[in-house]
N, C-alpha and C. Protein backbone atom coordinates (compact mmCIF):
# COMPACT_ATOMS: atom_id res chain seq x y z
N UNK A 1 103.75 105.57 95.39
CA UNK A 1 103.04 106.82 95.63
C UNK A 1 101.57 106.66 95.26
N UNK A 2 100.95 105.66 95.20
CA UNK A 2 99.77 105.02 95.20
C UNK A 2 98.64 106.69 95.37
N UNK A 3 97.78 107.19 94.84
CA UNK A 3 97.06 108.00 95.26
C UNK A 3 97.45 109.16 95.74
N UNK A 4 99.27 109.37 95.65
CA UNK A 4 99.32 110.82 96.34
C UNK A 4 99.26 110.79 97.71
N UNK A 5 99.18 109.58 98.68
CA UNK A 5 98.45 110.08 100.11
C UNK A 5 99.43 111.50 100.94
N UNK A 6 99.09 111.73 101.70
CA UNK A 6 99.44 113.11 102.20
C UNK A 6 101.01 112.91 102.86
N UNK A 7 101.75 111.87 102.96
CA UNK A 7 102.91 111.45 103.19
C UNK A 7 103.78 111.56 102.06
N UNK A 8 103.29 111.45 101.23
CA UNK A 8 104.64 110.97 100.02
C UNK A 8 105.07 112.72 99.61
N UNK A 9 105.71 112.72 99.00
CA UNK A 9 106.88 113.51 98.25
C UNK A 9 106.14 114.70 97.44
N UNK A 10 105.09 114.51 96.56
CA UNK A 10 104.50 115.16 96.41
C UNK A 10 103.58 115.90 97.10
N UNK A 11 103.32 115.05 98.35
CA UNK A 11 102.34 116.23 99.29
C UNK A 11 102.58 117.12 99.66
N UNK A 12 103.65 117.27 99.77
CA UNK A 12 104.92 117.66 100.94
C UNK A 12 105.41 118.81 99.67
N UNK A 13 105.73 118.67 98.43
CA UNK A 13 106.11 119.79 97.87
C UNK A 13 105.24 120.97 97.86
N UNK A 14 103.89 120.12 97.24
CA UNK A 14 102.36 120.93 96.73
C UNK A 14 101.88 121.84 98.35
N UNK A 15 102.27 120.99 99.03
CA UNK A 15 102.19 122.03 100.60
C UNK A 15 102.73 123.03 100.59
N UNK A 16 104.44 123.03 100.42
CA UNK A 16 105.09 123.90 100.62
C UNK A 16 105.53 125.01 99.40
N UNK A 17 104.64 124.61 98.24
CA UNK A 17 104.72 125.22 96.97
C UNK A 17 103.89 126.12 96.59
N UNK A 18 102.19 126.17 96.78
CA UNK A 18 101.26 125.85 96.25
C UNK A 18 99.93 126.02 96.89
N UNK A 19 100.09 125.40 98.70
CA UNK A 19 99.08 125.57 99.29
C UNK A 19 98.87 124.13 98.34
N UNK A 20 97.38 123.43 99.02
CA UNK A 20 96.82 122.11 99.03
C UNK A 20 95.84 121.81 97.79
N UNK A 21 96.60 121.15 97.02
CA UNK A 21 95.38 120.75 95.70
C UNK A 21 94.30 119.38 96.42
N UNK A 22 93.29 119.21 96.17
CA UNK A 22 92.59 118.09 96.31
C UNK A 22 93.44 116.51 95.99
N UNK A 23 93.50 116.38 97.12
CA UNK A 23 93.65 114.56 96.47
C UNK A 23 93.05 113.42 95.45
N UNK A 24 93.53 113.31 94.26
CA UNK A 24 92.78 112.94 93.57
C UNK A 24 92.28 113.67 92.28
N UNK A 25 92.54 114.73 92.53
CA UNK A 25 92.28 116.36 91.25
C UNK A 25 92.91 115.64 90.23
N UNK A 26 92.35 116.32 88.97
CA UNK A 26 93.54 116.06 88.14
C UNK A 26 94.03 117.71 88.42
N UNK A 27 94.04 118.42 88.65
CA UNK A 27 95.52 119.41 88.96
C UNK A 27 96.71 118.83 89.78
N UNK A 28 96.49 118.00 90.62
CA UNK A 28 97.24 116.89 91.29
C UNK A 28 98.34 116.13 90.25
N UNK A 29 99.05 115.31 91.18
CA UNK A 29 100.10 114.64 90.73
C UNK A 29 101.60 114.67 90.14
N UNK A 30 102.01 114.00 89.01
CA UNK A 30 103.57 114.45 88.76
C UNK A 30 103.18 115.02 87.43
N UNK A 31 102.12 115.11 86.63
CA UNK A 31 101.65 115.46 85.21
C UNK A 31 101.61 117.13 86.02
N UNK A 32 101.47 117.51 86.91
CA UNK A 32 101.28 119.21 87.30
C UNK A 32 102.37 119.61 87.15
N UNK A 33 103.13 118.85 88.19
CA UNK A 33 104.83 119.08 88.34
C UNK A 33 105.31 119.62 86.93
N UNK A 34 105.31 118.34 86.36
CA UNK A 34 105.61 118.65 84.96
C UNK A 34 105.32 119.40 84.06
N UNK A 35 103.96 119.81 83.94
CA UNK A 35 104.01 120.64 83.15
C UNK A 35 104.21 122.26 84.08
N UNK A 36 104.03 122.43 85.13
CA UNK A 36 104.89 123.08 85.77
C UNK A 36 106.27 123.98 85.53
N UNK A 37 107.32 122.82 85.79
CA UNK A 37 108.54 122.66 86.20
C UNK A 37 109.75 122.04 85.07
N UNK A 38 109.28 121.45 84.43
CA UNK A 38 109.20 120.74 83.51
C UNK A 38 109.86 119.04 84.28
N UNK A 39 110.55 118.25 83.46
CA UNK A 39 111.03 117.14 83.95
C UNK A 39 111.99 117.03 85.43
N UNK A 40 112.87 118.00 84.81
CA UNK A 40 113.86 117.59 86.25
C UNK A 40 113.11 118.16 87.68
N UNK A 41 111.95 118.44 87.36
CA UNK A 41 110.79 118.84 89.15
C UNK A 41 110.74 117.72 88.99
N UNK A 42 110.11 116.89 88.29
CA UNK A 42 109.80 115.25 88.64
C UNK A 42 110.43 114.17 89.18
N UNK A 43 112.08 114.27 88.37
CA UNK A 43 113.01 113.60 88.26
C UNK A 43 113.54 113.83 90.54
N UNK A 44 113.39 115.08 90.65
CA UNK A 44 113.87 115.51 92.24
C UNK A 44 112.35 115.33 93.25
N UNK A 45 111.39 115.28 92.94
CA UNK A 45 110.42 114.60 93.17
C UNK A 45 110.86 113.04 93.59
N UNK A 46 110.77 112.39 92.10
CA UNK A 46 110.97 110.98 92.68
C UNK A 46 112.49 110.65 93.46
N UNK A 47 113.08 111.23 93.65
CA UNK A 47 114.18 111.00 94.17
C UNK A 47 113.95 111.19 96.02
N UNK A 48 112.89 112.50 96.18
CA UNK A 48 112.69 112.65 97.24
C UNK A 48 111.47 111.52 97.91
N UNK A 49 111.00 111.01 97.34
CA UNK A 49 109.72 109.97 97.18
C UNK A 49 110.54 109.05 97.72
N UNK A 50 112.14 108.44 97.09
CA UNK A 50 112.97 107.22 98.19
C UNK A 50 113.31 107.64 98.72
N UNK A 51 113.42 108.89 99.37
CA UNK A 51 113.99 109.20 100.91
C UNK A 51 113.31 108.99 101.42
N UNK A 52 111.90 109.09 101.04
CA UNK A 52 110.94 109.21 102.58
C UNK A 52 110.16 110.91 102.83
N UNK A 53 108.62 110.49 103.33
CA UNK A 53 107.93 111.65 103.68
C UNK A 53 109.13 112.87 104.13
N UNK A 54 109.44 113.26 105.41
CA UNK A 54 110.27 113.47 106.08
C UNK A 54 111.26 114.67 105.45
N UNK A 55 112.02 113.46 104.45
CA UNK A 55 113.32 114.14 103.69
C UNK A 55 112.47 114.56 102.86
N UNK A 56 111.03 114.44 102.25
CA UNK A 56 111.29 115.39 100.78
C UNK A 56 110.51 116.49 101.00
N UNK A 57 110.07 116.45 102.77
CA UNK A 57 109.59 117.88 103.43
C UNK A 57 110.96 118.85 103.29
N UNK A 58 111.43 118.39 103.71
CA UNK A 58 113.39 119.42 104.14
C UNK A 58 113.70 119.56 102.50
N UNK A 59 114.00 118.61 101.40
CA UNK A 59 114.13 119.18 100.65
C UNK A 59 113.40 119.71 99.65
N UNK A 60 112.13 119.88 100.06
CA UNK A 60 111.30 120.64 99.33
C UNK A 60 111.33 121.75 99.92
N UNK A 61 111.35 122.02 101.01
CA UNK A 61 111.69 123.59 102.14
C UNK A 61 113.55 124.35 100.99
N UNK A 62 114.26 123.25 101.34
CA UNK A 62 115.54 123.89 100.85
C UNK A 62 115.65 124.10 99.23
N UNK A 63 114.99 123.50 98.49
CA UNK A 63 114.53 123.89 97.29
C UNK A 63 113.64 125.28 97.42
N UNK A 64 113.08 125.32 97.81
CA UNK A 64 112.46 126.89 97.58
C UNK A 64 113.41 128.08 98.37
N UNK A 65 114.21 127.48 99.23
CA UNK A 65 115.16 128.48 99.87
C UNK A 65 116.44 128.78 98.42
N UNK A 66 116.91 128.29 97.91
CA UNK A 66 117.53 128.15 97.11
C UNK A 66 116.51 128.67 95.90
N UNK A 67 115.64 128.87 95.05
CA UNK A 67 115.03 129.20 94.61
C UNK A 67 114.63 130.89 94.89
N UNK A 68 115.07 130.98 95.99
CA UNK A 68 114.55 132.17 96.18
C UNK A 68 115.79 133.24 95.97
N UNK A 69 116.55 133.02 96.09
CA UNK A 69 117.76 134.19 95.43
C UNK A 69 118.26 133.26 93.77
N UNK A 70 118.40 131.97 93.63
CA UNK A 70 118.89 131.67 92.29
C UNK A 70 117.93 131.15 91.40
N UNK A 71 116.72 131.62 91.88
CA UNK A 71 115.71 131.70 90.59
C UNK A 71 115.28 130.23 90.71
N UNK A 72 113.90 130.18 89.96
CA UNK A 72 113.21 128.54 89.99
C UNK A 72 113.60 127.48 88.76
N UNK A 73 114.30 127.87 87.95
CA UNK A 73 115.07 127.16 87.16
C UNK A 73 116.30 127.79 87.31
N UNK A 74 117.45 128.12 88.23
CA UNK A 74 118.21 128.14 88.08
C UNK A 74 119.44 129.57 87.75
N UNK A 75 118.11 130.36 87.63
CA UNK A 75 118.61 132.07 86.41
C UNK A 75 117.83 132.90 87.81
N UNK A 76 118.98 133.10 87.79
CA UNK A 76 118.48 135.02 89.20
C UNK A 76 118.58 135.70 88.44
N UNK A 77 117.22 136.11 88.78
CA UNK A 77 116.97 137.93 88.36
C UNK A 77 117.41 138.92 89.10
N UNK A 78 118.96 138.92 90.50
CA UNK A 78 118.86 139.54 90.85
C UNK A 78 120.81 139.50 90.41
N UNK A 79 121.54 140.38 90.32
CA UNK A 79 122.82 140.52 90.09
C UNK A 79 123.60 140.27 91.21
N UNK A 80 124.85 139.58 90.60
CA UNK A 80 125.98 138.96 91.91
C UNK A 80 125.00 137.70 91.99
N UNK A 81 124.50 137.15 91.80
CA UNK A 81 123.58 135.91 91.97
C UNK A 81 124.16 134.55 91.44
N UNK A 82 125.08 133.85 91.63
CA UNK A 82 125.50 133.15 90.33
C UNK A 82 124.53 132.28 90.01
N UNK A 83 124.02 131.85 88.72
CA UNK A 83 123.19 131.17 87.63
C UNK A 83 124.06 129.63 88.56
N UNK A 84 123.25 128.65 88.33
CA UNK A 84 123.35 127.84 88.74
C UNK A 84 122.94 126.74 87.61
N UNK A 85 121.62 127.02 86.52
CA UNK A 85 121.45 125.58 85.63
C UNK A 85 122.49 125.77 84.63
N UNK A 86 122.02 124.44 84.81
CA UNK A 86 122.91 123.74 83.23
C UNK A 86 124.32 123.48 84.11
N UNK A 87 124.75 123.77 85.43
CA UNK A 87 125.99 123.60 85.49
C UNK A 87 126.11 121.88 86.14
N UNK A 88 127.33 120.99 86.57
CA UNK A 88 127.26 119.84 86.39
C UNK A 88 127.11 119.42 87.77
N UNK A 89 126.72 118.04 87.87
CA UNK A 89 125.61 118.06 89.03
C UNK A 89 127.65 117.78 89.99
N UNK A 90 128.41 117.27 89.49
CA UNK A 90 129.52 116.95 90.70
C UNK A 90 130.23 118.33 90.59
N UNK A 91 129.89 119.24 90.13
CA UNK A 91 130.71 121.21 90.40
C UNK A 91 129.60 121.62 91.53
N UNK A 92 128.21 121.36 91.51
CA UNK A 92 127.17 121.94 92.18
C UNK A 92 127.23 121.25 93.62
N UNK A 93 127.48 120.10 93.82
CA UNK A 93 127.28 119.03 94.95
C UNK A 93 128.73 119.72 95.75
N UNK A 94 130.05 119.61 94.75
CA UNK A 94 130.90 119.84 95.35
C UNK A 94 131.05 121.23 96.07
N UNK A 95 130.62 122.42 95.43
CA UNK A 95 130.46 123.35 96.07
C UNK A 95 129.73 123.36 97.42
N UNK A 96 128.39 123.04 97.06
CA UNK A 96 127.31 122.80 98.33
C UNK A 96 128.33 122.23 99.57
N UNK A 97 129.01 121.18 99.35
CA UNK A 97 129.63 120.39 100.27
C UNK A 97 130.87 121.65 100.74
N UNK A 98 131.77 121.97 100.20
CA UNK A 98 132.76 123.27 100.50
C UNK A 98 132.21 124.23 101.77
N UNK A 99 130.72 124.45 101.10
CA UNK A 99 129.86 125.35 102.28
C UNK A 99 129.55 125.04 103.29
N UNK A 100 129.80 123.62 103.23
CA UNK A 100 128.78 123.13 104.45
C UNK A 100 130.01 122.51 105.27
N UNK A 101 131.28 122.31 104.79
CA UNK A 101 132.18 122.34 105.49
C UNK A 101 132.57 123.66 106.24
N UNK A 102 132.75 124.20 105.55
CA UNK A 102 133.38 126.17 106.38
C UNK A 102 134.21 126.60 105.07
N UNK A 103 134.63 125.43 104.53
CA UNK A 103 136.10 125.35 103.54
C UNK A 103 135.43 126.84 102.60
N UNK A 104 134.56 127.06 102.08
CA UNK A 104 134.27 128.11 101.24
C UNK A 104 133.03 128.81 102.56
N UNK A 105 133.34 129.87 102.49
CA UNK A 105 132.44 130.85 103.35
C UNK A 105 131.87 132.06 102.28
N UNK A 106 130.26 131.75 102.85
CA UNK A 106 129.36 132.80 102.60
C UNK A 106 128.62 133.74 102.83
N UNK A 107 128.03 134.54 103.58
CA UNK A 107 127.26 134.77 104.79
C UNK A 107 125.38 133.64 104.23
N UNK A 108 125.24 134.17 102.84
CA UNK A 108 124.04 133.53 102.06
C UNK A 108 123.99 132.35 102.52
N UNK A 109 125.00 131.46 102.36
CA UNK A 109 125.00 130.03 102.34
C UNK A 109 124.91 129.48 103.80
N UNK A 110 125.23 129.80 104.43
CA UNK A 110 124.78 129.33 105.94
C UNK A 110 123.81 128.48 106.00
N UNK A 111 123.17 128.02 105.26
CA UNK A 111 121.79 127.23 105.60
C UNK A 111 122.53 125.83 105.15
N UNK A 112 123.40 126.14 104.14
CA UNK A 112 124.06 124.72 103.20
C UNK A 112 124.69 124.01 104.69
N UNK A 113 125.20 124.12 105.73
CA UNK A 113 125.69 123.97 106.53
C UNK A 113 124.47 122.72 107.12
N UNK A 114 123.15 122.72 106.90
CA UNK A 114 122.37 121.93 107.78
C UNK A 114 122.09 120.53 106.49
N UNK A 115 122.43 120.94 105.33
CA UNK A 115 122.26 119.83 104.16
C UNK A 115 122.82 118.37 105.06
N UNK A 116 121.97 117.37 104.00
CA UNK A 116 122.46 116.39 104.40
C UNK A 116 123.08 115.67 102.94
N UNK A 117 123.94 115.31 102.88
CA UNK A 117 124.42 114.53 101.77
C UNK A 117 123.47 113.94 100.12
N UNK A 118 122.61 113.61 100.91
CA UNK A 118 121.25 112.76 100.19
C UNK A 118 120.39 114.36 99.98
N UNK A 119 120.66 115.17 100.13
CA UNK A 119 119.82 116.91 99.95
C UNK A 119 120.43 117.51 99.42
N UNK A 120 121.73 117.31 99.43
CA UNK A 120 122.90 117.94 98.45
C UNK A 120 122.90 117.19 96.87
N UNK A 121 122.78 116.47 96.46
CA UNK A 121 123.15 115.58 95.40
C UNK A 121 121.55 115.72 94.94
N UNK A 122 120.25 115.74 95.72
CA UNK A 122 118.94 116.08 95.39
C UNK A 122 118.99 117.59 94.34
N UNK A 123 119.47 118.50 95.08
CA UNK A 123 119.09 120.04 95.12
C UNK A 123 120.55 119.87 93.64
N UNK A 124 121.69 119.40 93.51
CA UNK A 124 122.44 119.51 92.45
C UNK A 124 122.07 119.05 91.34
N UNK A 125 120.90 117.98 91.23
CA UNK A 125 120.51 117.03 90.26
C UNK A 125 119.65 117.94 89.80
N UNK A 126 118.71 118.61 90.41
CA UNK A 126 117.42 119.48 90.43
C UNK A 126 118.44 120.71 89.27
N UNK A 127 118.78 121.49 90.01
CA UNK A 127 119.76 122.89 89.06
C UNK A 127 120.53 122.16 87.62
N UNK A 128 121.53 121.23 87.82
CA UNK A 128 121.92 120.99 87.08
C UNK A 128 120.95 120.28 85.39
N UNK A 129 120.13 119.68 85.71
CA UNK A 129 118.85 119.77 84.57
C UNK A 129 117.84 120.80 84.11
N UNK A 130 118.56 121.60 84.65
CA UNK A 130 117.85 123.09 84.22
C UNK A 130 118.80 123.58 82.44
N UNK A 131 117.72 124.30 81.95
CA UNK A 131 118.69 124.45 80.41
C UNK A 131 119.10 126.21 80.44
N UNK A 132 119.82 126.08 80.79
CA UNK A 132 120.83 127.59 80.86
C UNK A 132 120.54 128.96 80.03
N UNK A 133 119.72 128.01 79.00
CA UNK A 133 119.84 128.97 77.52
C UNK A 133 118.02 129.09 77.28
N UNK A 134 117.06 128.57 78.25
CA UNK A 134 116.06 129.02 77.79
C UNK A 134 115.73 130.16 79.02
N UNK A 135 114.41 130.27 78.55
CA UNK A 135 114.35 132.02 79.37
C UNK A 135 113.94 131.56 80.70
N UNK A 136 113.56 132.61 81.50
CA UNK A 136 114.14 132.27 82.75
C UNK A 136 112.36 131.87 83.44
C-alpha cells in the first residue's frame, strides 16, 4: 500500500466513508483508521488490501450498509436490532451465509444474498472484534 495510491483499500474506504483526504496528509492512512475505529477497522482494512482495489470497494460499501441499522461498532441504537460485537466471527459468518442461502429469511438481509464468501468472513472478523461492553 506504498503511498495510499487511489487503488488500494484505504482509498476506497476514505471515499466511501469520509469523502477524500489528501494523499499524503497526515489525516491519511491506517494511523486515522485507527484512531478512528480503533484496531479491528485496520485489521478489515488490511484484509481488504489482499483482495484487491475492487473487493475492498464492495466491502467497504457493505460495511457501511451493515453499519447502518447495527451500529459502527456493532451496538444499534435502534430496538429489534440485534447487537452484533463481541459475537464469534464462525456464529456471524455462519449466519451471514444462512441468509444468503434463503435457509434463514429476512426482508433486512436481502443484500447478504449478493456477499461473496471472502466479504462474509471480512464483515464477521470486522463485528466480531468489536468489545460489546464499551459504549457505543
Amino acid at each position: 500500500m506504498e503511498g495510499n495510491p487511489e487503488g488500494s483499500c484505504y482509498a476506497a474506504f476514505r471515499k466511501s466513508r469520509y469523502g477524500l483526504y489528501p494523499i499524503g496528509s497526515r489525516a491519511g492512512g491506517c494511523a486515522l483508521v485507527i484512531r478512528l475505529f480503533g484496531r479491528p477497522a485496520a485489521v478489515l482494512l488490511l484484509a481488504c488490501w489482499a483482495l484487491g482495489p475492487a473487493a475492498a470497494q464492495d466491502v467497504g460499501d457493505k460495511l457501511e450498509l451493515c453499519m447502518s441499522c447495527h451500529g459502527e461498532t456493532g451496538k444499534p441504537q435502534v430496538q429489534g436490532v440485534p447487537a452484533l460485537a463481541g459475537r464469534p466471527v464462525h456464529d456471524l459468518s455462519a449466519q451471514l451465509r444462512l441468509f444468503r442461502s434463503g435457509e434463514r429469511q429476512n426482508p433486512q438481509m436481502v443484500m447478504a444474498k449478493r456477499l461473496t464468501d471472502e466479504e462474509i468472513e471480512a464483515l464477521a472478523a470486522y463485528f466480531a472484534k468489536q468489545d460489546p461492553k464499551s459504549g457505543s
